[in-house]
C-alpha atoms as a PDB file:
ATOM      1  CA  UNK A   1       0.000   0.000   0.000  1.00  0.00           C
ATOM      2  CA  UNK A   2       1.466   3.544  -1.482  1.00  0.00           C
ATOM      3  CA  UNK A   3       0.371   6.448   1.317  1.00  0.00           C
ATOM      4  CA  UNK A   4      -0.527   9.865  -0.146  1.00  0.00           C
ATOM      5  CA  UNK A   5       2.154  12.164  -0.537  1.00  0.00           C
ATOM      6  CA  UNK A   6       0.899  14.728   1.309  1.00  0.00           C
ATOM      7  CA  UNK A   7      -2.075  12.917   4.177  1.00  0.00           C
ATOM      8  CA  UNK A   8      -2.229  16.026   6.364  1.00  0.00           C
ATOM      9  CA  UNK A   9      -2.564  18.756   4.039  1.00  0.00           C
ATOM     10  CA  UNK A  10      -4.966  16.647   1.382  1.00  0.00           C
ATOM     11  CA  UNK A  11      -7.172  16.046   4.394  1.00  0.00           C
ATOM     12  CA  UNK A  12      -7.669  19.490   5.248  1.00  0.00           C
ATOM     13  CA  UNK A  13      -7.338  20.493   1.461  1.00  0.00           C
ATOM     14  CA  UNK A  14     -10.379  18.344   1.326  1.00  0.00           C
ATOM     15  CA  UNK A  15     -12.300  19.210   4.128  1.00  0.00           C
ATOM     16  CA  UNK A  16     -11.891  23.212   3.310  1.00  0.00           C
ATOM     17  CA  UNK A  17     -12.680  22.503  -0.347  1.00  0.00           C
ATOM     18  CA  UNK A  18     -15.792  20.142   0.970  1.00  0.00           C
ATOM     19  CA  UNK A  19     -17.422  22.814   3.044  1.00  0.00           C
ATOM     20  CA  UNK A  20     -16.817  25.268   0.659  1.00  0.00           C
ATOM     21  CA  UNK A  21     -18.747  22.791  -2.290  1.00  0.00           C
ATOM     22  CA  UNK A  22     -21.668  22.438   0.315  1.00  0.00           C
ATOM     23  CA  UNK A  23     -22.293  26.327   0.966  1.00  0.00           C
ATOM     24  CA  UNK A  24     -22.187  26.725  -2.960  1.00  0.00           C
ATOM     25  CA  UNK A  25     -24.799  24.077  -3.311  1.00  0.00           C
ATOM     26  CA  UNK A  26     -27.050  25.348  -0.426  1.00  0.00           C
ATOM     27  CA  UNK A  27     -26.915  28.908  -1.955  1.00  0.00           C
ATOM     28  CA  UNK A  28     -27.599  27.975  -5.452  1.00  0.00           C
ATOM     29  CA  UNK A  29     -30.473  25.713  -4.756  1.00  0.00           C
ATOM     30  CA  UNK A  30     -32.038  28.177  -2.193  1.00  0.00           C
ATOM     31  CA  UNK A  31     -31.589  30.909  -4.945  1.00  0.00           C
ATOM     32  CA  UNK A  32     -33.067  28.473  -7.327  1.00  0.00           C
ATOM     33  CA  UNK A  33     -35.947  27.589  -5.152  1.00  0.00           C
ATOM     34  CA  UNK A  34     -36.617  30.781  -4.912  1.00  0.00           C
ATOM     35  CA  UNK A  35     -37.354  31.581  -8.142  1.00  0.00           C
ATOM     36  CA  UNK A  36     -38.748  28.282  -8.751  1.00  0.00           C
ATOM     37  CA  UNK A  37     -40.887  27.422  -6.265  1.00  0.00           C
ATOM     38  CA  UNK A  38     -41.445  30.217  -3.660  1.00  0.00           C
ATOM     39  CA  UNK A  39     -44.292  28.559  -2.059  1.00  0.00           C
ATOM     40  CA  UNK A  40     -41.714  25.288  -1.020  1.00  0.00           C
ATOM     41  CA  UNK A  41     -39.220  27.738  -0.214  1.00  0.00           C
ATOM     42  CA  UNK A  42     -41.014  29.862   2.106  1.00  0.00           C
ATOM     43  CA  UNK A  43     -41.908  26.834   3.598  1.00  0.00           C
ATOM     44  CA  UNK A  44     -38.644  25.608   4.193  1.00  0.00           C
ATOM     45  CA  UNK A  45     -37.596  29.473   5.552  1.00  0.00           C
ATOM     46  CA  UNK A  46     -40.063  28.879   8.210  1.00  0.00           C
ATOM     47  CA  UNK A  47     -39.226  26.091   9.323  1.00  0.00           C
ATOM     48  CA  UNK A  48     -35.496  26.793   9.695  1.00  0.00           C
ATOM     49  CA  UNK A  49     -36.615  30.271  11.636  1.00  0.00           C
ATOM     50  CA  UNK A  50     -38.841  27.825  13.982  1.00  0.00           C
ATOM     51  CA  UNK A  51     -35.540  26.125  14.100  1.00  0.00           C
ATOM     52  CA  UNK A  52     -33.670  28.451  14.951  1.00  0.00           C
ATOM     53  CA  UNK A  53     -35.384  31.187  16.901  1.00  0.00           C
ATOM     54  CA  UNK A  54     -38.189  31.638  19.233  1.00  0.00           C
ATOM     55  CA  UNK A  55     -40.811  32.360  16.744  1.00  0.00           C
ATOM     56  CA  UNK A  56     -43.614  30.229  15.599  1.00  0.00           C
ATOM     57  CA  UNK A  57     -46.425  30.651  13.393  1.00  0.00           C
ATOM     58  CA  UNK A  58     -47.466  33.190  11.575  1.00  0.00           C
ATOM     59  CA  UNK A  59     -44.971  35.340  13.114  1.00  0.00           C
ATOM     60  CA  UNK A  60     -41.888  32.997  11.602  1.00  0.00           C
ATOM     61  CA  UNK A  61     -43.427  32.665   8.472  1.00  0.00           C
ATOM     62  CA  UNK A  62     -43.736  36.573   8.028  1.00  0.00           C
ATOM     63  CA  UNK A  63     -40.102  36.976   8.992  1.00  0.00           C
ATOM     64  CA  UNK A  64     -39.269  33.883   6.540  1.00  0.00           C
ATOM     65  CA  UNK A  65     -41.222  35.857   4.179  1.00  0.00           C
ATOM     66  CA  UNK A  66     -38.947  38.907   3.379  1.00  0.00           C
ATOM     67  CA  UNK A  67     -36.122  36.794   1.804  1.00  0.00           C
ATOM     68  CA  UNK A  68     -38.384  34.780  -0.616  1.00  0.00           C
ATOM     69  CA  UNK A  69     -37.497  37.276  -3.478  1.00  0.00           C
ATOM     70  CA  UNK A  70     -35.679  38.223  -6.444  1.00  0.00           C
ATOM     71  CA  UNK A  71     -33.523  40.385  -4.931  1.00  0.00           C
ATOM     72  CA  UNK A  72     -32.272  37.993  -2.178  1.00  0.00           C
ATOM     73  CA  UNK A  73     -31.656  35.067  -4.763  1.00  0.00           C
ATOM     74  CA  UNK A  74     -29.732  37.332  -7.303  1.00  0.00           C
ATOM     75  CA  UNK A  75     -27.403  37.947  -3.898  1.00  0.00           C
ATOM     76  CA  UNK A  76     -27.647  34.623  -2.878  1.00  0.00           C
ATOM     77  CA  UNK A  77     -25.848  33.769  -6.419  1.00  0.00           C
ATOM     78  CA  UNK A  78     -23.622  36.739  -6.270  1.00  0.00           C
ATOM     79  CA  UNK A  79     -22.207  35.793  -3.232  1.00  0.00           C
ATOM     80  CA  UNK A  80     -21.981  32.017  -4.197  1.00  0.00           C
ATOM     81  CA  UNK A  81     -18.797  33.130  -5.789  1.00  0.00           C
ATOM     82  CA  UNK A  82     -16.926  33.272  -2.084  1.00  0.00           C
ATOM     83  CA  UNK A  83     -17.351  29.433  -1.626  1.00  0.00           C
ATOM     84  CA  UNK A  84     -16.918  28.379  -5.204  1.00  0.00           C
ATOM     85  CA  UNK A  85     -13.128  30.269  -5.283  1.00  0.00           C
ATOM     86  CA  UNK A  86     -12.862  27.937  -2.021  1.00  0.00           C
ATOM     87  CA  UNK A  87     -13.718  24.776  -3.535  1.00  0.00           C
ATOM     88  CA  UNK A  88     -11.647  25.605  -7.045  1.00  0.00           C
ATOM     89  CA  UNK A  89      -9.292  26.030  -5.312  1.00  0.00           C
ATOM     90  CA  UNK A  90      -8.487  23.046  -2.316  1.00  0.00           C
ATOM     91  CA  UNK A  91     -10.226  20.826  -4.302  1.00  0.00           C
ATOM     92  CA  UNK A  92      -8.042  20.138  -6.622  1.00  0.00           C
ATOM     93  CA  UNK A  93      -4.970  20.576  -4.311  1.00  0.00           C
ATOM     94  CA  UNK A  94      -6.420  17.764  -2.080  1.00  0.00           C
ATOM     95  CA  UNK A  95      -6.652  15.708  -5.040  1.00  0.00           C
ATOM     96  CA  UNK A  96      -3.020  16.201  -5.575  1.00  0.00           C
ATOM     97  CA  UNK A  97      -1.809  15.914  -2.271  1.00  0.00           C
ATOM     98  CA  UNK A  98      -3.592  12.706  -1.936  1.00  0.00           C
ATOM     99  CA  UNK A  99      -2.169  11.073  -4.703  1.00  0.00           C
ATOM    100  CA  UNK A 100       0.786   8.728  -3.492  1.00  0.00           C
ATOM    101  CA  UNK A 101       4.100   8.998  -4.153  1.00  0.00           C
ATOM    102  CA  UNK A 102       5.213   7.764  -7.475  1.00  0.00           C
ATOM    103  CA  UNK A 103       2.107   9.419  -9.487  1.00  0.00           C
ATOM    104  CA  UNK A 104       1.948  12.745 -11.293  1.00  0.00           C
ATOM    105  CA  UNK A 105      -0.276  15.692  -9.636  1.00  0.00           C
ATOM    106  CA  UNK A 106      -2.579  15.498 -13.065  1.00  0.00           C
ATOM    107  CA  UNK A 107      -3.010  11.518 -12.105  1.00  0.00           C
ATOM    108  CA  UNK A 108      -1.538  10.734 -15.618  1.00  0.00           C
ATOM    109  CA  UNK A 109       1.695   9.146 -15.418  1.00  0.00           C
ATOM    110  CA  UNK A 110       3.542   7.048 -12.692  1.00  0.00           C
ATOM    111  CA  UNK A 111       7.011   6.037 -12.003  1.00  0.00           C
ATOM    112  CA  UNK A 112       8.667   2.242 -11.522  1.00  0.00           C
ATOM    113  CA  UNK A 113      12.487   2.412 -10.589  1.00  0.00           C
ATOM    114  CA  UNK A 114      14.433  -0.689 -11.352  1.00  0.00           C
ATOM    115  CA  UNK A 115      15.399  -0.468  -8.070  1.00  0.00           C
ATOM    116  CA  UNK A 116      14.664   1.674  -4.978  1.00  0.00           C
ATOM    117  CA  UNK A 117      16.649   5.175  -5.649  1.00  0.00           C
ATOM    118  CA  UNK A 118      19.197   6.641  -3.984  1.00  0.00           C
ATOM    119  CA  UNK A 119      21.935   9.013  -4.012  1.00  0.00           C
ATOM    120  CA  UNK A 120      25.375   8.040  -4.868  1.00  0.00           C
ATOM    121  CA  UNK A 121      24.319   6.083  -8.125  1.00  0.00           C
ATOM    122  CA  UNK A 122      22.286   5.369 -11.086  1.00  0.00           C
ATOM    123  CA  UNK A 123      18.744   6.243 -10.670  1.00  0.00           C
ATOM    124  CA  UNK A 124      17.067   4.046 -13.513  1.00  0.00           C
ATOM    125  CA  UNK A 125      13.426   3.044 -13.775  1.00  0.00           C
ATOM    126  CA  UNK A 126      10.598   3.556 -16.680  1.00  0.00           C
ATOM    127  CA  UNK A 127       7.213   6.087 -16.831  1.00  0.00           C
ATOM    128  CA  UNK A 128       4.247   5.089 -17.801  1.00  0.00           C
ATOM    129  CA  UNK A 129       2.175   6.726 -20.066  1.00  0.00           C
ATOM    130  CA  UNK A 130      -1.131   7.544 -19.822  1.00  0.00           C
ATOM    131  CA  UNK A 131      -1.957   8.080 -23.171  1.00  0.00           C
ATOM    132  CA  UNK A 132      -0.580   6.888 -27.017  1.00  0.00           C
ATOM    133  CA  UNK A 133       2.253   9.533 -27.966  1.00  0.00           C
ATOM    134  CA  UNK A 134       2.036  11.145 -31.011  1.00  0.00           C
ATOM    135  CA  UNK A 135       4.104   9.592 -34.038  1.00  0.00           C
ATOM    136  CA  UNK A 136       7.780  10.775 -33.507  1.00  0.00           C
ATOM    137  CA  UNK A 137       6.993  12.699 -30.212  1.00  0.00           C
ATOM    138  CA  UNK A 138      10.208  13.109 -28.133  1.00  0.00           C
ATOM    139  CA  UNK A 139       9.751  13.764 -24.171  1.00  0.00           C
ATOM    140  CA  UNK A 140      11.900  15.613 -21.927  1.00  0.00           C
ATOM    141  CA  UNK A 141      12.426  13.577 -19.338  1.00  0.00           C
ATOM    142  CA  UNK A 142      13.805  15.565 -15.990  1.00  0.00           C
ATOM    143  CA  UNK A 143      15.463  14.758 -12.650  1.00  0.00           C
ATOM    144  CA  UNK A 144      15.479  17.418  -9.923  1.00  0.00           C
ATOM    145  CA  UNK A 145      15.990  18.025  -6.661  1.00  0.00           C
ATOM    146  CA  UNK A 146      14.520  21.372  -4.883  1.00  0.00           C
ATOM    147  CA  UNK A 147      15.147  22.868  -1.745  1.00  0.00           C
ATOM    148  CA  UNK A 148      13.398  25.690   0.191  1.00  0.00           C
ATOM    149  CA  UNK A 149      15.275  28.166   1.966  1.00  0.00           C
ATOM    150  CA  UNK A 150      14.703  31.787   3.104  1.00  0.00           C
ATOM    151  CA  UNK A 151      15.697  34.264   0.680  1.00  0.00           C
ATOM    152  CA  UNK A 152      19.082  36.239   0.268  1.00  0.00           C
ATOM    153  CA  UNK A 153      17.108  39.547   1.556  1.00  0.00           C
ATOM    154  CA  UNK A 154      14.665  38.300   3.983  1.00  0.00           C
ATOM    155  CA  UNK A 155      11.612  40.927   4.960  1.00  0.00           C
ATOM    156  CA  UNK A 156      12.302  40.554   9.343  1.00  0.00           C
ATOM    157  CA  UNK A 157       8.589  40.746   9.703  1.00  0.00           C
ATOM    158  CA  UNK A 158       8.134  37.313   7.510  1.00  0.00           C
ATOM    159  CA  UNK A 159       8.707  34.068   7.195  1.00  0.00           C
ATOM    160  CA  UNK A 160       8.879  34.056   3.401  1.00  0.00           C
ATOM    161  CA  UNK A 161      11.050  31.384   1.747  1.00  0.00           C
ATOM    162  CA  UNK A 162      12.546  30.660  -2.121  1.00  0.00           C
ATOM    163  CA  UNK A 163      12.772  27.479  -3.969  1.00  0.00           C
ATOM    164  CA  UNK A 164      16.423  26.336  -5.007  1.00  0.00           C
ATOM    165  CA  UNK A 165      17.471  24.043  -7.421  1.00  0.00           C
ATOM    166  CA  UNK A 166      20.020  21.983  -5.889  1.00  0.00           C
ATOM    167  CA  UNK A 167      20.668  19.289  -8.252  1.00  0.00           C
ATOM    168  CA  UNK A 168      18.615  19.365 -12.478  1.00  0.00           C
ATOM    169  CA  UNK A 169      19.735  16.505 -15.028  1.00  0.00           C
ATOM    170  CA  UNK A 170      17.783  16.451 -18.538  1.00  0.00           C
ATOM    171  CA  UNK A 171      17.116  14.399 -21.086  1.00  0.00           C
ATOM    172  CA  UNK A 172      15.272  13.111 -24.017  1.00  0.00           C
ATOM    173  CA  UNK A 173      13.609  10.500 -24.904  1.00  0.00           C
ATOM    174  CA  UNK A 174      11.074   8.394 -26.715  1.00  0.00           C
ATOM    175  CA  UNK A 175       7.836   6.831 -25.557  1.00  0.00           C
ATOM    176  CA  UNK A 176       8.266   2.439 -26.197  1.00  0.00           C
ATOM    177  CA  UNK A 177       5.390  -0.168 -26.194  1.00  0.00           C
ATOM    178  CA  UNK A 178       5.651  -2.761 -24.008  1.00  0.00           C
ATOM    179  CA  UNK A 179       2.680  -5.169 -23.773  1.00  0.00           C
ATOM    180  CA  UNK A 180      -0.379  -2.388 -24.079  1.00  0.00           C
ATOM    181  CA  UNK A 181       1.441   0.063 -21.849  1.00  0.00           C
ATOM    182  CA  UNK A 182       3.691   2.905 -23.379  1.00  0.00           C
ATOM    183  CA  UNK A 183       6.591   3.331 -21.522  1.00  0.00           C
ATOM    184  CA  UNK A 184       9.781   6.610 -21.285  1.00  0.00           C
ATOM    185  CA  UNK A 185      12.834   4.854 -19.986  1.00  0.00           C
ATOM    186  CA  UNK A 186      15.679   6.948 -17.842  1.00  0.00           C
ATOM    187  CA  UNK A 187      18.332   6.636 -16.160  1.00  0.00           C
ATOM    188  CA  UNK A 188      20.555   9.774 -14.268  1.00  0.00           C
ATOM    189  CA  UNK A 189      23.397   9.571 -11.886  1.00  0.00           C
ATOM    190  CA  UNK A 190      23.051  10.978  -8.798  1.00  0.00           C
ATOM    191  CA  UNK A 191      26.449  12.292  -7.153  1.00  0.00           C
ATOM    192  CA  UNK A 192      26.920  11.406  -3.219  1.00  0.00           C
ATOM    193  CA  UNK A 193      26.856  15.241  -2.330  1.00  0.00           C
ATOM    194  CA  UNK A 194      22.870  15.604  -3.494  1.00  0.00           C
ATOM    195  CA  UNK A 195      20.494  15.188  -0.351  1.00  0.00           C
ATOM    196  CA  UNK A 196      18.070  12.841   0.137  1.00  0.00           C
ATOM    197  CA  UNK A 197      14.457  13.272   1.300  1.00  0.00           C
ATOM    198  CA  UNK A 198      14.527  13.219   5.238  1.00  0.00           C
ATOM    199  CA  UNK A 199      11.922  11.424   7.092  1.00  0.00           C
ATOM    200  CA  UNK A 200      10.961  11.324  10.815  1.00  0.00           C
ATOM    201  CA  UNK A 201      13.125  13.062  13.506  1.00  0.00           C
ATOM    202  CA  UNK A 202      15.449  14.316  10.464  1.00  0.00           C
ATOM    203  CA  UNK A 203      12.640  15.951   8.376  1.00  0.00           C
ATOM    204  CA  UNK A 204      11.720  17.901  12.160  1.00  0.00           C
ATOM    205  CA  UNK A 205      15.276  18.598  12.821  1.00  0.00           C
ATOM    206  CA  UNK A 206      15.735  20.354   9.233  1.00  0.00           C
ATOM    207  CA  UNK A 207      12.088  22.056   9.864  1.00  0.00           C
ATOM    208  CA  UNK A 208      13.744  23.621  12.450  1.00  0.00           C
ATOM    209  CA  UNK A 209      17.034  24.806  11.394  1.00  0.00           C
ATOM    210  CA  UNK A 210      14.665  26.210   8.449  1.00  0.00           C
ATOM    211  CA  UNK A 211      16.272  29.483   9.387  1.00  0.00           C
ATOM    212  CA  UNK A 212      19.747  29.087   9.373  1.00  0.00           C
ATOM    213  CA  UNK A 213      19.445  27.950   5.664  1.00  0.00           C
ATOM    214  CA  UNK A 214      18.872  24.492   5.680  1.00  0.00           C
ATOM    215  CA  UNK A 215      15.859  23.583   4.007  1.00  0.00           C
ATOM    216  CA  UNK A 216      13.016  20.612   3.249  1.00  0.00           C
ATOM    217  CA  UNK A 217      14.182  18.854  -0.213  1.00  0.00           C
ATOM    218  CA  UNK A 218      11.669  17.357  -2.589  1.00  0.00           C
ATOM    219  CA  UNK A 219      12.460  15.100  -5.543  1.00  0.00           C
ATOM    220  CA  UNK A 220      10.592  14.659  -8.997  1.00  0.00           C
ATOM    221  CA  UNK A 221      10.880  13.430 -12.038  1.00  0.00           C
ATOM    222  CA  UNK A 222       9.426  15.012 -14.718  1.00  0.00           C
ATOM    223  CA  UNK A 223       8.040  14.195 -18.206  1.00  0.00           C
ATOM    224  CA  UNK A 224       7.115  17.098 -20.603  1.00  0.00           C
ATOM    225  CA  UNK A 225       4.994  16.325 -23.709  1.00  0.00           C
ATOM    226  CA  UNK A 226       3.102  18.769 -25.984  1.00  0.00           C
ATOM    227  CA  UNK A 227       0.424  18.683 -23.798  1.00  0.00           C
ATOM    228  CA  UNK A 228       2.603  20.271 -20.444  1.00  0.00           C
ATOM    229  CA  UNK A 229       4.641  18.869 -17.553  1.00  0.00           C
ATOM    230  CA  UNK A 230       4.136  15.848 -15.924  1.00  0.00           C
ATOM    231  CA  UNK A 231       5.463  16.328 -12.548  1.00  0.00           C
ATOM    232  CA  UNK A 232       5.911  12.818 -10.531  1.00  0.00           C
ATOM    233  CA  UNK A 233       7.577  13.391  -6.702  1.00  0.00           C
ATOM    234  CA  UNK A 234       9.256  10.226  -4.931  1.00  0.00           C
ATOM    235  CA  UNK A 235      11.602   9.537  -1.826  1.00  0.00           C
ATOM    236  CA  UNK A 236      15.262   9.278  -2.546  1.00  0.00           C
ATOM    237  CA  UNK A 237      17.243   6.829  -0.125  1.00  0.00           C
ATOM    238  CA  UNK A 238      20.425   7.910   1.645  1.00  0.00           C
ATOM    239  CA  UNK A 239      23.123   6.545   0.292  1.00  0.00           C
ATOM    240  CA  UNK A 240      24.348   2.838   0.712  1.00  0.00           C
ATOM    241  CA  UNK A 241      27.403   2.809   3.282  1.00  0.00           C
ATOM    242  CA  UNK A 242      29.409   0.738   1.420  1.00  0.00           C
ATOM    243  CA  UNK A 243      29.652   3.693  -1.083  1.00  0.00           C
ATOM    244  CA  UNK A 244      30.103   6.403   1.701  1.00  0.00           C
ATOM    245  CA  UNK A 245      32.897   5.152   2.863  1.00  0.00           C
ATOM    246  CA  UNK A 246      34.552   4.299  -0.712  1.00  0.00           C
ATOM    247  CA  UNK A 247      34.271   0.707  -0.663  1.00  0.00           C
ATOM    248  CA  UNK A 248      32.938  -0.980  -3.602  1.00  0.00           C
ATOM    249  CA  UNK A 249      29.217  -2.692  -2.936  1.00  0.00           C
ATOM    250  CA  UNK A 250      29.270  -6.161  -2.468  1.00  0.00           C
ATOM    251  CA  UNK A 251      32.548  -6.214  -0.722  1.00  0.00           C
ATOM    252  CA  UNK A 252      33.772  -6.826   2.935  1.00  0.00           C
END
């Protein structure tokens, strides 16, 4: 089982974008209502002031009453545009910080290493398409590793921050068929100086020496086609010891 790349955030991306979807739909249906079917709306005004206030009867329906026209349903839908920025907005952030590791944010391609990646070697593994490439399309296919770090003039009152590129390798390639599944093949070397992505006590520790410089890292690979960038992030593994210390692998 793959975890989401991002549980916290997509969960609250979700929840934001969620609530935001369900005032939109309450304000466009009571503004539709309204316009609709007055009668069934006024009745529904009355009994949410029953609900929630002391009045009853005629006396709730009158104050129900004053909202069942026009000019409260045209403000109803002008207003309707607060919660749908919401939603259009976390929705489709939750969506990508669900997604697990290994998968673009657009849910179109996915990455299989050969073998679990790490720094201090050959990263090699395949994407997968999610669609036919056009005849004699060539991808750029990118490896990259960003870091975020405050910025060289930094405003004291902030806690603003810049994204550095830390280590970029490019190349290009073409889209294969193997079985029913199109496939871009890399393979990059990764020197033993590039970081790898922290987890667990180290990922707090570097959260908090964010200010002396020392930054979260992310890694991605990246396919670009005609049709945009295909960014896919992933977990790159410390390097092996054997190689640390200079000894070949497989040695003793």
């Amino acid at each position: 089982m793959r975890w989401p790349r991002r549980p916290v955030a997509g969960l609250l991306f979700l929840a934001v974008g969620g609530s935001a979807a369900g005032v939109l739909t309450l304000m466009l249906g009571g503004a539709a209502m309204i316009v609709i079917e007055p009668e069934e709306a006024l009745a529904w005004a009355t009994a949410i002031t029953e609900r929630l206030s002391n009045l009853r009867g005629p006396a709730a329906q009158g104050w129900a009453a004053q909202y069942i026209n026009y000019h409260f349903a045209a403000t109803l839908v002008l207003f309707s545009f607060i919660p749908y920025w919401f939603a259009r907005r976390a929705l489709p952030d939750a969506y990508a910080s669900l997604l697990p590791l290994g998968v673009s944010s657009d849910g179109l391609m996915h990455v299989e290493f050969a073998q679990a990646p790490r720094v201090g070697g050959t990263v090699r593994g395949r994407i997968l398409l999610g669609h036919e490439p056009r005849p004699g399309e060539t991808f750029g296919v990118k490896l990259s590793c960003q870091r975020r770090e405050p910025p060289a003039i930094q405003d004291p009152g902030r806690r603003d921050f810049e994204i550095v590129d830390v280590f970029v390798q490019t190349r290009e390639a073409s889209a294969r068929l193997e079985g029913e599944r199109w496939v871009l093949d890399f393979a990059f070397d990764v020197p033993d100086s590039a970081p790898a992505t922290p987890h667990g006590v180290e990922r707090l520790s570097l959260a908090s020496m964010y200010r002396a410089g020392t930054g979260l890292v992310a890694w991605a690979v990246q396919a670009t086609d005609a049709d945009g960038d295909h960014e896919i992030e992933f977990d790159m593994g410390h390097a092996r010891v054997a190689a640390v210390i200079g000894q070949p692998e497989g040695t003793t």
